[in-house]
C-alpha atoms as a PDB file:
ATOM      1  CA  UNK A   1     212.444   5.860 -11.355  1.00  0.00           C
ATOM      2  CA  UNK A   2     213.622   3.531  -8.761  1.00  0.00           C
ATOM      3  CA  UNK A   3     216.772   1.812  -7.505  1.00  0.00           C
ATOM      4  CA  UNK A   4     217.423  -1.253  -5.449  1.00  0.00           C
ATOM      5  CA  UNK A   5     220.554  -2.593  -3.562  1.00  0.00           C
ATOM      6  CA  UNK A   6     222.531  -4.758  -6.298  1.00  0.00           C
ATOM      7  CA  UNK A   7     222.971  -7.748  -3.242  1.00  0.00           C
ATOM      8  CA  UNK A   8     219.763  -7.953  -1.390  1.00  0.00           C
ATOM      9  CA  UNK A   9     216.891  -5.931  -4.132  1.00  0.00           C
ATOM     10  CA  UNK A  10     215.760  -3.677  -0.691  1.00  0.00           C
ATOM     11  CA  UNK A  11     214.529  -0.565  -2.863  1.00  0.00           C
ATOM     12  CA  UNK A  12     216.924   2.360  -1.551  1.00  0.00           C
ATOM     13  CA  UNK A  13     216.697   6.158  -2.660  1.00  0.00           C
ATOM     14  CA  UNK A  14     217.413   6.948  -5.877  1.00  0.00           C
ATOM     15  CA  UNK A  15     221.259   8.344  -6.573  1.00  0.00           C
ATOM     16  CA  UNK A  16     221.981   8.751  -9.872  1.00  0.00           C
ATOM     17  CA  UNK A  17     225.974   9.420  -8.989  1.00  0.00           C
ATOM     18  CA  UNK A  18     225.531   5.445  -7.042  1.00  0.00           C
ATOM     19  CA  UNK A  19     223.621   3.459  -9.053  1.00  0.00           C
ATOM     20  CA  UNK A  20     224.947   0.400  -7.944  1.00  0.00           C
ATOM     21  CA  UNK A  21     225.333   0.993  -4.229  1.00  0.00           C
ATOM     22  CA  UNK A  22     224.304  -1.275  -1.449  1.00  0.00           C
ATOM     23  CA  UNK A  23     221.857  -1.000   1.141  1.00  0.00           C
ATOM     24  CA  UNK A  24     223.699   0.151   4.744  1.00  0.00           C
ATOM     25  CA  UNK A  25     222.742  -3.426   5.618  1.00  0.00           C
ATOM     26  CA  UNK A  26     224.559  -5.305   3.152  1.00  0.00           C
ATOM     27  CA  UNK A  27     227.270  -2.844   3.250  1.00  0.00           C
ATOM     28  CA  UNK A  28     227.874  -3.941   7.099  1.00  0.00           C
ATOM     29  CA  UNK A  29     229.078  -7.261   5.197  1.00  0.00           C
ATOM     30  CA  UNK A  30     231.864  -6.188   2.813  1.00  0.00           C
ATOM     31  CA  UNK A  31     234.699  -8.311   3.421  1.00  0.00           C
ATOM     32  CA  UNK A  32     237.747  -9.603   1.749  1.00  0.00           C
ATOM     33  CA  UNK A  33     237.692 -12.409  -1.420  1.00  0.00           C
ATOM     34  CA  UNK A  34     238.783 -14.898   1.505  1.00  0.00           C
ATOM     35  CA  UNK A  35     235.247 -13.710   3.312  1.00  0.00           C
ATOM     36  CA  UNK A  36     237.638 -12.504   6.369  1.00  0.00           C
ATOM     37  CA  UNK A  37     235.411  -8.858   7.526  1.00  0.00           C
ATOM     38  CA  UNK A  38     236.403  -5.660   7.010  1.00  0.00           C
ATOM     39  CA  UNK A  39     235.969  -1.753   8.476  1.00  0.00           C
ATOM     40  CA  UNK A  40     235.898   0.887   5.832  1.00  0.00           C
ATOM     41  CA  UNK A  41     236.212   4.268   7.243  1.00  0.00           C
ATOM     42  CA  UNK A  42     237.810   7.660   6.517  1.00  0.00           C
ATOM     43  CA  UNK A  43     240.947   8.512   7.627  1.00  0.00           C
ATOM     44  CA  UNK A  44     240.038  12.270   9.145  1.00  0.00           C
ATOM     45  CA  UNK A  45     238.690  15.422   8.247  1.00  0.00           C
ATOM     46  CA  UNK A  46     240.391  15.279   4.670  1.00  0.00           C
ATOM     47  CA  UNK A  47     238.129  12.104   4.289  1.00  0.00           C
ATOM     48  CA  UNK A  48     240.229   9.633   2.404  1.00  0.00           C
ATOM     49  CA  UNK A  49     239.042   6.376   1.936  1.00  0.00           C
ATOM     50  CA  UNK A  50     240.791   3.857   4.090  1.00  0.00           C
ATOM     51  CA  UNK A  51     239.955  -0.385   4.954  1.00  0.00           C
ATOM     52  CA  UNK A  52     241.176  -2.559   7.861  1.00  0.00           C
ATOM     53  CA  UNK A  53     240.642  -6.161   9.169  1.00  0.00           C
ATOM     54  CA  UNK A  54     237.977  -6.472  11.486  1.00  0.00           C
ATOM     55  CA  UNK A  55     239.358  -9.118  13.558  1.00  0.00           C
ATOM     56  CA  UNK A  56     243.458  -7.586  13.774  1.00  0.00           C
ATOM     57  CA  UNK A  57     242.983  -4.277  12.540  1.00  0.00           C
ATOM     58  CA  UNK A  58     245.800  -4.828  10.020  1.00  0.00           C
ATOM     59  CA  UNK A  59     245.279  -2.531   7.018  1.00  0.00           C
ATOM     60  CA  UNK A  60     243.582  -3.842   4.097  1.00  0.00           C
ATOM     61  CA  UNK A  61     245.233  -1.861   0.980  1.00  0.00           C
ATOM     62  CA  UNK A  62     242.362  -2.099  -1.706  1.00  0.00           C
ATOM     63  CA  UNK A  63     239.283  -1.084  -2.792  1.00  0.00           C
ATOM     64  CA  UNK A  64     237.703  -4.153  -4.022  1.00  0.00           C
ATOM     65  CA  UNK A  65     235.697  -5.721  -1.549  1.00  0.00           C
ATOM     66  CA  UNK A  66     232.650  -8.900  -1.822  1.00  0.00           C
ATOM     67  CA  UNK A  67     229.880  -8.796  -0.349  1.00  0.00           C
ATOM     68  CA  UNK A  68     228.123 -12.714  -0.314  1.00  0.00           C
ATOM     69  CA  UNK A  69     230.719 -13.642  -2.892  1.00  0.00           C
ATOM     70  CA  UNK A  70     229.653 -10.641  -5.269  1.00  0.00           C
ATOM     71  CA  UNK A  71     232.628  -8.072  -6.264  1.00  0.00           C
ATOM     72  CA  UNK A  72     231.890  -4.887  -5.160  1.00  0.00           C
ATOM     73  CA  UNK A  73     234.206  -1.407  -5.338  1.00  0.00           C
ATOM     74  CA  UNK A  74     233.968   1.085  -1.906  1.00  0.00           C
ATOM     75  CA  UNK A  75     235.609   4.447  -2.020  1.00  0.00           C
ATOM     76  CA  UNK A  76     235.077   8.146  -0.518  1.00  0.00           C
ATOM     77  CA  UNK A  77     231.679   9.138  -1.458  1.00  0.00           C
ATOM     78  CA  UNK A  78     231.695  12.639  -2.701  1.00  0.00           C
ATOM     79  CA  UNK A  79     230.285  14.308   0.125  1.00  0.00           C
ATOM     80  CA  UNK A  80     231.624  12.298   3.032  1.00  0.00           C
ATOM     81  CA  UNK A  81     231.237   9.134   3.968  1.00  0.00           C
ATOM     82  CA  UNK A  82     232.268   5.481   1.969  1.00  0.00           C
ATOM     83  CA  UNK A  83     229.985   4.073  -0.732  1.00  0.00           C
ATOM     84  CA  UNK A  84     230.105   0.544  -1.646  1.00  0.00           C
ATOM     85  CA  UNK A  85     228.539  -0.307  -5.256  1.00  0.00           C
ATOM     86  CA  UNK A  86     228.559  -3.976  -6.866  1.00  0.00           C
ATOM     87  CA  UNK A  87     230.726  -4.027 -10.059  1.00  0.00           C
END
């Protein structure tokens, strides 16, 4: 069985717990519904997810982000790290 990223059809490894996540490179592009760029990170060793404005660094207090205009959701994958998936 295969999988492909939701936004650009790149086949990426199959994750049954993700199986609507996007490639790293279209994840580089999440960004706000007003297409202004965002950082998702973790906040520290507990891993919580957390999102900021590229360009001020203000926070951004959600979870839904768009990647070339399509809705996605990113939050604390269960091992580390932040997953984006399309809706």
């Amino acid at each position: 069985m295969s999988q492909e990223c939701p936004i650009c059809h790149l086949v990426v490894t199959e994750n049954p717990r993700y199986r609507n996540y996007l490639c790293r490179t279209c994840a580089k592009k999440v960004c706000d519904i007003e297409a202004r760029p965002l950082r998702l990170f973790q906040t520290g060793p507990e891993g919580r997810y957390a999102a900021s404005y590229a360009d001020t660094g203000a926070p951004y207090d959600s979870h839904e982000v768009y990647v070339d205009g399509i809705a996605c959701w990113a939050e604390e994958a269960r091992f580390g790290g932040i997953v984006v998936q399309a809706r």
